[in-house]
N, C-alpha and C. Protein backbone atom coordinates (compact mmCIF):
# COMPACT_ATOMS: atom_id res chain seq x y z
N UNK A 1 94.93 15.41 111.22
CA UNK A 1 95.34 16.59 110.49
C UNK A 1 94.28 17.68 110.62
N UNK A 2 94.79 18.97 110.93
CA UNK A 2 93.87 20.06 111.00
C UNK A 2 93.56 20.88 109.86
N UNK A 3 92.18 20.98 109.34
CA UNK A 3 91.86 21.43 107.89
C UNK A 3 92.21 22.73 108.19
N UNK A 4 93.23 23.17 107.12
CA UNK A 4 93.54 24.37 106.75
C UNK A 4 92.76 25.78 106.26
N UNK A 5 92.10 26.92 106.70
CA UNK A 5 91.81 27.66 106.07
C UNK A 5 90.92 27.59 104.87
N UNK A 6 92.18 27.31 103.94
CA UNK A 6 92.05 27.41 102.85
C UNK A 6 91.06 26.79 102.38
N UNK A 7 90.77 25.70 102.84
CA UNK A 7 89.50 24.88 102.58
C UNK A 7 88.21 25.28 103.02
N UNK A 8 88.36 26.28 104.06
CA UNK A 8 86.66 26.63 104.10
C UNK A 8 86.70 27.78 102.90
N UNK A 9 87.72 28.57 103.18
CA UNK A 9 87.67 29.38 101.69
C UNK A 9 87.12 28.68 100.66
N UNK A 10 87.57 27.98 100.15
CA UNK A 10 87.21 27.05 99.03
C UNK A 10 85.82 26.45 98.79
N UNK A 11 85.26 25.90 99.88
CA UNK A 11 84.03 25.96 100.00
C UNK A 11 83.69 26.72 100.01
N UNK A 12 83.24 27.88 100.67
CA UNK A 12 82.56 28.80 100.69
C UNK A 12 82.84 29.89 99.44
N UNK A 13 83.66 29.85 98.87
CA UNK A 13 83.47 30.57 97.44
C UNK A 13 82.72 29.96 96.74
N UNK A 14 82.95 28.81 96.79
CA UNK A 14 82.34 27.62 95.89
C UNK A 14 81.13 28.03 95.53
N UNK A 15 80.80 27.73 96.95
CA UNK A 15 79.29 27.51 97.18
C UNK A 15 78.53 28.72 96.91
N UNK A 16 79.29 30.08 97.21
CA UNK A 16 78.82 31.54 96.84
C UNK A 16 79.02 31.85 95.44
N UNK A 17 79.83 31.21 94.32
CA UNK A 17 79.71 31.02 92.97
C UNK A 17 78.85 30.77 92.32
N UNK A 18 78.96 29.34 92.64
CA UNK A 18 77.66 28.61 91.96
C UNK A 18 76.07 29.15 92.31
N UNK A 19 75.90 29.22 93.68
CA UNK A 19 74.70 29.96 94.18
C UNK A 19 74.24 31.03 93.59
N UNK A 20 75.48 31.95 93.15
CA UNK A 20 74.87 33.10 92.18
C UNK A 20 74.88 32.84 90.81
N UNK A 21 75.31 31.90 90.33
CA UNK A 21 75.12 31.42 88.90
C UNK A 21 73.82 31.38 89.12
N UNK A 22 73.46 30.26 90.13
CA UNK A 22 72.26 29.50 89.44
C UNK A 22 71.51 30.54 89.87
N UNK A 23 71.26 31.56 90.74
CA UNK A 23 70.22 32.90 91.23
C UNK A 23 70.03 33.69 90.16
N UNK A 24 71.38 33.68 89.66
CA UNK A 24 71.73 34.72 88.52
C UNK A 24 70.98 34.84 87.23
N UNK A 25 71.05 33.56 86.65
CA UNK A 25 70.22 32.72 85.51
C UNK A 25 68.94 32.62 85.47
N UNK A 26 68.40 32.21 86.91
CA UNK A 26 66.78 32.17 87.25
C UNK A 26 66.38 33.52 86.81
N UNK A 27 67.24 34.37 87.80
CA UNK A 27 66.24 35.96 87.71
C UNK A 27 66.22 36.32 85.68
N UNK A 28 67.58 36.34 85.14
CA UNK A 28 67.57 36.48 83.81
C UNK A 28 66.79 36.35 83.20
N UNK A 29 66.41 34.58 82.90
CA UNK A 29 65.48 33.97 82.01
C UNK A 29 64.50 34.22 82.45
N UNK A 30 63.91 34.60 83.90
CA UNK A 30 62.70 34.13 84.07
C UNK A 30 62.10 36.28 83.65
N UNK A 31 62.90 36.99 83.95
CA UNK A 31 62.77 38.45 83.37
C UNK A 31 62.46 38.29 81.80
N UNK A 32 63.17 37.95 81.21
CA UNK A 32 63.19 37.96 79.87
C UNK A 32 61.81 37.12 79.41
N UNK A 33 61.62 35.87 79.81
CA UNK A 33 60.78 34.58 79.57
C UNK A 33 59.21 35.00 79.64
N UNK A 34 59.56 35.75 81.49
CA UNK A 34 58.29 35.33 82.19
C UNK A 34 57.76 33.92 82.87
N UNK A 35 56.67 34.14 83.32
CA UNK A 35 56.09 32.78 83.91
C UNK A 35 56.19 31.87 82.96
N UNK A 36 55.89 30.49 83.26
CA UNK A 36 55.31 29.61 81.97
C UNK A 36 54.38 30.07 80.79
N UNK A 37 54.60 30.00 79.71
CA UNK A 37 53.13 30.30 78.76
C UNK A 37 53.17 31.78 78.85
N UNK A 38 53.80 32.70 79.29
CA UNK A 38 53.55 34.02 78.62
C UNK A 38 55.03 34.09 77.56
N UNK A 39 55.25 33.62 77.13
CA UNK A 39 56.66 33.95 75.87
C UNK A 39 56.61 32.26 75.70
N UNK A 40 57.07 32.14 73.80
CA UNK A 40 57.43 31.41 73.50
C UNK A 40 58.65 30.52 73.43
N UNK A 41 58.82 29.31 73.32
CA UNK A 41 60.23 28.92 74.02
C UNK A 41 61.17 29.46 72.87
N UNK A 42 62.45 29.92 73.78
CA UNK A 42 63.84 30.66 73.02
C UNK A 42 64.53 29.39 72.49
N UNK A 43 64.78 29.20 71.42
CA UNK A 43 65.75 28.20 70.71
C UNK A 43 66.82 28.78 70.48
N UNK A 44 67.78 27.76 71.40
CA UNK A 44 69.52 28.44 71.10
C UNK A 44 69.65 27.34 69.99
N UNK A 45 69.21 26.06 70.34
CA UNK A 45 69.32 24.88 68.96
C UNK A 45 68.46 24.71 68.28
N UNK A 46 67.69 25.14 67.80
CA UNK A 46 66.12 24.84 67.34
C UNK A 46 66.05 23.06 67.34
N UNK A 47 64.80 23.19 68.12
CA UNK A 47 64.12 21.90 68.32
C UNK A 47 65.30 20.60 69.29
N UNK A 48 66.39 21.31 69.65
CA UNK A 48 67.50 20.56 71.12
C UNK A 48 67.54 21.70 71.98
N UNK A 49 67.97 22.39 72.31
CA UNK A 49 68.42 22.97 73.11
C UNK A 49 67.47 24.96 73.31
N UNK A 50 67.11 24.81 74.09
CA UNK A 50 65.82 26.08 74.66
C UNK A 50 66.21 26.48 75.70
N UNK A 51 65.23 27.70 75.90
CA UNK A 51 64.53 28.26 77.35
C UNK A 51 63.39 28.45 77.28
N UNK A 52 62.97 27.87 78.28
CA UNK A 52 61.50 27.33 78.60
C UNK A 52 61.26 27.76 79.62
N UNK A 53 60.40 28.56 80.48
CA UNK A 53 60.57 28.61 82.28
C UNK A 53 59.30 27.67 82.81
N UNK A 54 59.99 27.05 83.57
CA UNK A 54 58.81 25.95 84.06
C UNK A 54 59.25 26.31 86.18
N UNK A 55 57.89 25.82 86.76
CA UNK A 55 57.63 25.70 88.07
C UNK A 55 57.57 23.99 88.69
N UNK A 56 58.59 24.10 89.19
CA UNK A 56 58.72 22.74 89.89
C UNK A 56 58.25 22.81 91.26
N UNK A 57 57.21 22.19 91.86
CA UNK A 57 56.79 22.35 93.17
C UNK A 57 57.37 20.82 93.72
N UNK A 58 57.95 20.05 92.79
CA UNK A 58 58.51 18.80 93.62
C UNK A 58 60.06 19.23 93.35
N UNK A 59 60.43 17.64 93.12
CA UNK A 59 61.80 17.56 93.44
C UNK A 59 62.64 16.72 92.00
N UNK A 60 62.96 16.10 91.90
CA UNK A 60 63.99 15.83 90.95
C UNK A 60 62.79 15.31 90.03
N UNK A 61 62.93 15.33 88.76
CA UNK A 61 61.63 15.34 87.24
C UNK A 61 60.53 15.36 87.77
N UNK A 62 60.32 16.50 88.70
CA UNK A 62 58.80 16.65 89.18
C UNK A 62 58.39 15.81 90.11
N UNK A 63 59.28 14.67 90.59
CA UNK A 63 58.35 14.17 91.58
C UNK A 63 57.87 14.75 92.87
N UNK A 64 57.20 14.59 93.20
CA UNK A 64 57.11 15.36 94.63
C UNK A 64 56.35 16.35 94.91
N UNK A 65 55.09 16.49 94.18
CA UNK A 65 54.63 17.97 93.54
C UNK A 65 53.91 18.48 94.89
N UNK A 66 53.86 19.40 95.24
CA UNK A 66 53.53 19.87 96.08
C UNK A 66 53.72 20.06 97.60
N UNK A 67 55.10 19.10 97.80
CA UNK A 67 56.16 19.15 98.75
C UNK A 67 57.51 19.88 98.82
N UNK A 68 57.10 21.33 97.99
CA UNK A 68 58.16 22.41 98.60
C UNK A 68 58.86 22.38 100.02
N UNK A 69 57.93 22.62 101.04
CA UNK A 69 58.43 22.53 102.05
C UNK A 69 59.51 21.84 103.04
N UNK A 70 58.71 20.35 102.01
CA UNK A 70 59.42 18.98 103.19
C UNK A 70 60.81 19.09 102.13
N UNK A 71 60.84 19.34 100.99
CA UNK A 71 62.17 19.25 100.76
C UNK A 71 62.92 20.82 101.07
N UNK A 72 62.37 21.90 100.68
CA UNK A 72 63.44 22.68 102.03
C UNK A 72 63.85 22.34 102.83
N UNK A 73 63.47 21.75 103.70
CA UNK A 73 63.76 21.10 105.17
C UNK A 73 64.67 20.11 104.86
N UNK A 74 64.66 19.34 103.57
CA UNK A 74 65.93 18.42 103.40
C UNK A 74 67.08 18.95 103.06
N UNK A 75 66.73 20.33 102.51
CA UNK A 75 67.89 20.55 101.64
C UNK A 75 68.69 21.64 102.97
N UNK A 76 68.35 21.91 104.18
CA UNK A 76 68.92 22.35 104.67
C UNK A 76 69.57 21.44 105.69
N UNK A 77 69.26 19.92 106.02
CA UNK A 77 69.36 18.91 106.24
C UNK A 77 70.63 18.94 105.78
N UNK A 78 70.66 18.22 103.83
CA UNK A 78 71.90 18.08 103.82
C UNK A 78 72.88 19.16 103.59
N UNK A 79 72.86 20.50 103.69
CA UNK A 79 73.51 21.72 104.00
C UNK A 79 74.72 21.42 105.34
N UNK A 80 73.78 20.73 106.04
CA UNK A 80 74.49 20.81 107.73
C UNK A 80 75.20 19.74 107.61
N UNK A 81 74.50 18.60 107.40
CA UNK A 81 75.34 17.02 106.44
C UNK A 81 76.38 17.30 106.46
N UNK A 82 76.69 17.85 105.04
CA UNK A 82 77.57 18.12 104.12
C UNK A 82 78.88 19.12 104.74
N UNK A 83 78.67 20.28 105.85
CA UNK A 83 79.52 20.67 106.39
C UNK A 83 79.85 20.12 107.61
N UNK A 84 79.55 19.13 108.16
CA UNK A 84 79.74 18.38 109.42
C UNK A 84 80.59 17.53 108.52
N UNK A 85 80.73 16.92 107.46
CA UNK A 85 81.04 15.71 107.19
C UNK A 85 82.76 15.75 106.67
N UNK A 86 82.75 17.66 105.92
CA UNK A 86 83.89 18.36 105.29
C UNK A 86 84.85 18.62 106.32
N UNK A 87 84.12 19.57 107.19
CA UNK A 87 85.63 19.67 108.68
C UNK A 87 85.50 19.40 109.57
N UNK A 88 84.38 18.26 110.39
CA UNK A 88 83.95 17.66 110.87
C UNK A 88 84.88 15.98 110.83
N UNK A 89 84.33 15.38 109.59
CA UNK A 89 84.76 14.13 109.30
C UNK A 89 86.05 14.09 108.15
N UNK A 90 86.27 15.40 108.17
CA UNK A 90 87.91 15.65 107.51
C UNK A 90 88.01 15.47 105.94
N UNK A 91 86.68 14.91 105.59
CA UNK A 91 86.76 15.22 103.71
C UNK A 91 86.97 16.41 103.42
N UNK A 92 87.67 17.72 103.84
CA UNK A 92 88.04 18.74 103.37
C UNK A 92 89.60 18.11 102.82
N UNK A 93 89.96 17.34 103.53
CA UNK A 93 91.32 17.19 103.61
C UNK A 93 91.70 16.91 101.76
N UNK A 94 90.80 16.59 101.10
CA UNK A 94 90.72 16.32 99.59
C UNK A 94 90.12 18.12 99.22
N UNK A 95 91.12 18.59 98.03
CA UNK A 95 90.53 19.57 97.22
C UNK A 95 89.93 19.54 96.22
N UNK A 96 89.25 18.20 95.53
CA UNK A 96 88.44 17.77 94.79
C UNK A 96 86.99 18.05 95.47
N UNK A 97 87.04 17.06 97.07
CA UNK A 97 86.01 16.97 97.65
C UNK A 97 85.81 18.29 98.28
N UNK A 98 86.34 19.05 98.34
CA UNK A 98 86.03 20.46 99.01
C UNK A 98 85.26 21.50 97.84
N UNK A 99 85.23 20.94 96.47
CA UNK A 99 85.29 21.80 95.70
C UNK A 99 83.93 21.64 95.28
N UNK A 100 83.77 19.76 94.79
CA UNK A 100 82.66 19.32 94.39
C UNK A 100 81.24 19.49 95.67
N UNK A 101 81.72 19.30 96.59
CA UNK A 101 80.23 19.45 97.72
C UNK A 101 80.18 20.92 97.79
N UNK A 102 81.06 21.90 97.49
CA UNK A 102 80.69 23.40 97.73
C UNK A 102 79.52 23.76 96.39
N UNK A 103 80.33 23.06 95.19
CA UNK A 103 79.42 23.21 93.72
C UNK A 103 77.74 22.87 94.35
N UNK A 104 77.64 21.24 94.99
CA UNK A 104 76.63 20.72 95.35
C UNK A 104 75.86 21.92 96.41
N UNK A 105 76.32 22.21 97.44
CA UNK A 105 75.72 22.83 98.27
C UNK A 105 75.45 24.50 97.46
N UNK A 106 75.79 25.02 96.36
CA UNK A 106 75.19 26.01 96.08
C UNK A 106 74.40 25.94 95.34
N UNK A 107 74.22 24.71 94.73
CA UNK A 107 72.77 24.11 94.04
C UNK A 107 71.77 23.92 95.05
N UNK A 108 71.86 23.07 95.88
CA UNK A 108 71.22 23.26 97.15
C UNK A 108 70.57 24.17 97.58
N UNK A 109 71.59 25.01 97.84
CA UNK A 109 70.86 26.64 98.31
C UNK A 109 70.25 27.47 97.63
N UNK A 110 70.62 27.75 96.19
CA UNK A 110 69.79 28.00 95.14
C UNK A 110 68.51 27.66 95.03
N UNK A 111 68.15 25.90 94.69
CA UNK A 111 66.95 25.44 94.79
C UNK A 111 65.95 25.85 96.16
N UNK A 112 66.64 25.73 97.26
CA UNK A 112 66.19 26.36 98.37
C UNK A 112 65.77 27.45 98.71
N UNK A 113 66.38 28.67 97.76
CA UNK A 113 66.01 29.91 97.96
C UNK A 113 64.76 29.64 97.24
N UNK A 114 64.31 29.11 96.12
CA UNK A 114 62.89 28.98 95.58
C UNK A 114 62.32 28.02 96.18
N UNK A 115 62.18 27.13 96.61
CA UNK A 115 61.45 26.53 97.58
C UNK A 115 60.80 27.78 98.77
N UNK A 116 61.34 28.23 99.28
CA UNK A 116 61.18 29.53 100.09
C UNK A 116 60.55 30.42 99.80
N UNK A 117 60.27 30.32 98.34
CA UNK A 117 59.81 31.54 97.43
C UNK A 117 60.15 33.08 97.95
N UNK A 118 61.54 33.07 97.83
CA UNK A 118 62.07 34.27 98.31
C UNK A 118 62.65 34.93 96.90
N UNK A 119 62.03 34.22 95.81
CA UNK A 119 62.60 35.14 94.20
C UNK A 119 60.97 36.08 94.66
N UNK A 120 60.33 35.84 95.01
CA UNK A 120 59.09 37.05 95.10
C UNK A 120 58.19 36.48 93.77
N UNK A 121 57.62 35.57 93.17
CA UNK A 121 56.98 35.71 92.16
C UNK A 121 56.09 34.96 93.23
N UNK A 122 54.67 35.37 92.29
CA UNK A 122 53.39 34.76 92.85
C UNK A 122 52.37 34.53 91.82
N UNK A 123 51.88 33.10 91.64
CA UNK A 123 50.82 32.62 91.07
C UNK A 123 49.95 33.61 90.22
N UNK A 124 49.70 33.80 89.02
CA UNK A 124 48.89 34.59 88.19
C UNK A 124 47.57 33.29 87.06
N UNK A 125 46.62 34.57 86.87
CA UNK A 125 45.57 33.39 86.36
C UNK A 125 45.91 32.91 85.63
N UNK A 126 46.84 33.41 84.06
CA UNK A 126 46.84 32.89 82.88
C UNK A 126 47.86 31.44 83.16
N UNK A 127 48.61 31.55 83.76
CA UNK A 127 49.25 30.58 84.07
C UNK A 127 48.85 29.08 84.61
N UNK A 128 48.05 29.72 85.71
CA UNK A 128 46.83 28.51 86.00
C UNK A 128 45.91 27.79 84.92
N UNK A 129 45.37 28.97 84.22
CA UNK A 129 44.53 28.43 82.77
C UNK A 129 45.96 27.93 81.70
N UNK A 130 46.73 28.51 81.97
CA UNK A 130 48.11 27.45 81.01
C UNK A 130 48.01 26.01 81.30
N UNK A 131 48.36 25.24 82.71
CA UNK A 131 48.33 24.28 83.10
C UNK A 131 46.87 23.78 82.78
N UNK A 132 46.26 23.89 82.40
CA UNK A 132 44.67 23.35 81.85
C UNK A 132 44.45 22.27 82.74
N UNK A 133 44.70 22.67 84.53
CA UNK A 133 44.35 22.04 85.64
C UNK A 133 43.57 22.87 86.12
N UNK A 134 42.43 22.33 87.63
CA UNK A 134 41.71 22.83 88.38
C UNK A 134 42.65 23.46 89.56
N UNK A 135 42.54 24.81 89.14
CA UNK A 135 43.34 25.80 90.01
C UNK A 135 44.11 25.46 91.48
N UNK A 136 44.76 24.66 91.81
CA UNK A 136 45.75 24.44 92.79
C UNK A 136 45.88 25.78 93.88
N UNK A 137 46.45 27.11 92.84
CA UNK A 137 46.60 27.65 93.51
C UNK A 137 45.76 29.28 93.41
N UNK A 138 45.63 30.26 94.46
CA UNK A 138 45.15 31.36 93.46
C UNK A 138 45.89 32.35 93.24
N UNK A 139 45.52 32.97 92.45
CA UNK A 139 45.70 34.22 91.91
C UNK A 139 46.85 34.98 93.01
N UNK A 140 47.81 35.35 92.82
CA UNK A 140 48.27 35.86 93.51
C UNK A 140 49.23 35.58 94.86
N UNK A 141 49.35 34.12 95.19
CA UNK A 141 49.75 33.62 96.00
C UNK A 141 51.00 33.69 95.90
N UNK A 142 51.48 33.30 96.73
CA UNK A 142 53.25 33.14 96.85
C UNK A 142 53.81 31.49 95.92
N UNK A 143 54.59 32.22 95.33
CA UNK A 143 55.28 30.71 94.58
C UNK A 143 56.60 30.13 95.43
N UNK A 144 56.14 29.00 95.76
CA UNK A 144 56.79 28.19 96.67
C UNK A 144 57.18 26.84 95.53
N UNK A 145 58.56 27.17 94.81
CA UNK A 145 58.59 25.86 93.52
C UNK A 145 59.96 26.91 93.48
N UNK A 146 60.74 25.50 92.51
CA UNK A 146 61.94 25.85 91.72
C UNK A 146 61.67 26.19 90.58
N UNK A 147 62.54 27.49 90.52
CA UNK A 147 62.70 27.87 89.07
C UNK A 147 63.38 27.14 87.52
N UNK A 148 62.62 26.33 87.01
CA UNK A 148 63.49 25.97 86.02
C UNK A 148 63.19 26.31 84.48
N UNK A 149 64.55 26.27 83.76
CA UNK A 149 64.62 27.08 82.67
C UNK A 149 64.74 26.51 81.27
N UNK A 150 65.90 25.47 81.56
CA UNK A 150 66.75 25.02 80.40
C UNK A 150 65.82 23.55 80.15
N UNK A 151 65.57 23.99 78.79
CA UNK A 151 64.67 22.78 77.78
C UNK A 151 65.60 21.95 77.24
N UNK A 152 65.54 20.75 76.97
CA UNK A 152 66.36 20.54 76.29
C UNK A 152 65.24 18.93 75.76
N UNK A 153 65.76 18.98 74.32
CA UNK A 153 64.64 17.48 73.44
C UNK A 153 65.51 16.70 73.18
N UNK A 154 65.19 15.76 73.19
CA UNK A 154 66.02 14.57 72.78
C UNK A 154 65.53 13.23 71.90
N UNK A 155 65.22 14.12 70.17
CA UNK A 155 64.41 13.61 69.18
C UNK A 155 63.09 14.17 69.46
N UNK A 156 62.11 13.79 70.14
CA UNK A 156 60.97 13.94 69.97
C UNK A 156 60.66 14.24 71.87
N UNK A 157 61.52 13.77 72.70
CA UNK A 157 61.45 13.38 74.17
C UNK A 157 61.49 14.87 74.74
N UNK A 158 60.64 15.47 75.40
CA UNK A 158 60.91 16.40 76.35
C UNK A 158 61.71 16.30 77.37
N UNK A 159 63.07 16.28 77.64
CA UNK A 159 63.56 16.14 78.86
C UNK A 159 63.24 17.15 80.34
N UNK A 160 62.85 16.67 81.04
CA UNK A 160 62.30 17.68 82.32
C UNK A 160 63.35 18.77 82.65
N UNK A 161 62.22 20.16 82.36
CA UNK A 161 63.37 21.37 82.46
C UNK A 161 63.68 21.21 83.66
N UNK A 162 65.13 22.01 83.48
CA UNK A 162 65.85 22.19 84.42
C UNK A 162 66.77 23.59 84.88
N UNK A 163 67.48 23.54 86.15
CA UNK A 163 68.17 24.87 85.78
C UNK A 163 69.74 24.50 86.40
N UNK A 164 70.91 25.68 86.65
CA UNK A 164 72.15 25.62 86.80
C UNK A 164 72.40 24.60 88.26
N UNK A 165 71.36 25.06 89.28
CA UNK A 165 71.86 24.12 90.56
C UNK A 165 71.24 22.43 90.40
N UNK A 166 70.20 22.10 89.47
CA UNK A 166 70.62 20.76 89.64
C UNK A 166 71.57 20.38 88.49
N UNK A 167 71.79 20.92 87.65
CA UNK A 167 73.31 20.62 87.17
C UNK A 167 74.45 20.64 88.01
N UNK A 168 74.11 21.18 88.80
CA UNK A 168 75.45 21.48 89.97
C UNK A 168 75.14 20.10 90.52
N UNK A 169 74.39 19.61 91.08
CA UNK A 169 73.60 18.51 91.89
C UNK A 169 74.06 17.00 90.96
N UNK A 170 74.10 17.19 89.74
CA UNK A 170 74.27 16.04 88.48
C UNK A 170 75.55 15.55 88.48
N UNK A 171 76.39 17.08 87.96
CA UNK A 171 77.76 16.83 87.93
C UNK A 171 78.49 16.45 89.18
N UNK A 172 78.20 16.94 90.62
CA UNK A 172 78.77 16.88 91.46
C UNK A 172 78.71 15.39 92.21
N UNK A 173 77.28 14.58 91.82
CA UNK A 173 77.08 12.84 92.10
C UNK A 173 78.23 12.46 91.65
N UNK A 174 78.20 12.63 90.05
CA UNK A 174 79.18 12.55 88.81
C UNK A 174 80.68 12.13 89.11
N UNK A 175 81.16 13.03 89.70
CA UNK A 175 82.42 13.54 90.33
C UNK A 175 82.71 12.77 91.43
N UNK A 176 82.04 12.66 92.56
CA UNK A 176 82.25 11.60 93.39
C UNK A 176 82.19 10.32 93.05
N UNK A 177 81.17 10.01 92.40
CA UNK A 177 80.97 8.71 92.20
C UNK A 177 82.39 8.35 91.49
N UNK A 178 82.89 9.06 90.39
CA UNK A 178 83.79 8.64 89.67
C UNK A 178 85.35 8.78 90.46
N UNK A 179 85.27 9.68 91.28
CA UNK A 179 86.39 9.78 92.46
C UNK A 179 86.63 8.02 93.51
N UNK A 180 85.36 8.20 93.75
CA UNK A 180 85.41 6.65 94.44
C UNK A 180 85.57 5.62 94.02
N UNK A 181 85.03 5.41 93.01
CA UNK A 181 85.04 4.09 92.14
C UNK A 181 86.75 3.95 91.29
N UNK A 182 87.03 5.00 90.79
CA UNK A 182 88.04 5.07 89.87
C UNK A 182 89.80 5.48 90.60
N UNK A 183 89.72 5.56 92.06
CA UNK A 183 90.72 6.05 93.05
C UNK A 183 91.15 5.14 93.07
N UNK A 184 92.50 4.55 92.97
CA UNK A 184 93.26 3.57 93.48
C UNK A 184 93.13 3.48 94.76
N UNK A 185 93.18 2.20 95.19
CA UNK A 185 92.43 1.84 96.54
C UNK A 185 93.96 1.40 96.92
N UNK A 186 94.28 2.12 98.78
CA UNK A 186 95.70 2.42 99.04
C UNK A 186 95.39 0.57 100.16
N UNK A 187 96.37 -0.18 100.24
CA UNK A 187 95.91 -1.25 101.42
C UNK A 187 96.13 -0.38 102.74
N UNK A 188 95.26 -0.96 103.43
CA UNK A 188 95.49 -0.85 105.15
C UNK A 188 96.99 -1.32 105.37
N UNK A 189 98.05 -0.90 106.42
CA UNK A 189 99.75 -1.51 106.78
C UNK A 189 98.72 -2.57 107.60
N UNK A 190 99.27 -3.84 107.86
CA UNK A 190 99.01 -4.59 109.30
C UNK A 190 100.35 -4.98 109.91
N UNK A 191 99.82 -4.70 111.18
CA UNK A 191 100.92 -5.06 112.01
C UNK A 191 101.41 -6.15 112.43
């Protein structure tokens, strides 16, 4: 079967949706916020639910710190993946799956655009003296990290901020996983 149109449409809105959500949100909060430690955190729930702006130089709850790069390079990895696999290996042919990897891939690209440090922010002192670490980086440098925003506690637990594209990234596992597992499984005919 030949994927229709409509399905790269679909992706590609998708993916140009969500991408500006999550671009959209970064630039917002992080205007309003600032870096880490210059504004106090915004309580939409007091003491659950915030904005916080934090710098992720790794990858999923911080691991990875200081491997911006190597995960750019993944995330454009699975960029190419992910559209080889849609009209390539014909999972477009599902409008679930066309919908959910477009969500995924504009999280992707989002996080990627800050990995890149193409939001333009760059390393300042107070921020460095915030982290009450031995200066990593200096003054002025290019910020090569994801922007993340959304605080959220859970009793007493800091949950690792976050922002709109790995929610995109969460829900969209979410979605498949529960697509696969929960799909009535059709038999093979034998001949």
């Amino acid at each position: 079967m030949k994927i229709p149109l409509s399905r790269y449409a679909l992706f590609l809105f998708t993916v140009a949706f969500f991408l500006a959500l999550d671009l959209g949100s970064k630039y917002l909060v992080f205007q309003r916020c600032g870096l880490p430690g210059e504004q106090p955190t915004y309580w939409v729930i007091p003491n659950v639910l915030g904005f916080q702006t934090c710098l992720n130089e790794g990858a999923l709850f911080g691991m990875g710190q200081g491997f911006s790069l190597v995960f750019a390079g993944f995330s454009v990895v699975a960029f190419i993946i992910t559209w080889a696999w849609l009209f390539w290996g014909k999972a477009a042919e599902s409008k679930l799956w066309t919908f959910t990897l477009g969500m995924m891939n504009g999280g992707v690209l989002g996080n990627l655009y800050d990995r890149l440090g193409l939001h333009g922010l760059t390393w300042n002192w107070d921020f460095i003296q915030f982290l009450n670490l031995k200066p990593v980086h200096q003054a002025g440098e290019p910020v090569y990290a994801v922007r993340d925003w959304i605080l959220v506690m859970i009793g007493s637990y800091h949950w690792p901020n976050f922002n709109i594209a790995d929610s995109c990234l969460v829900v969209g596992v979410c979605i498949l996983a529960l697509e696969i597992f929960l799909r009535p499984q059709t038999k093979k005919e034998t001949k």
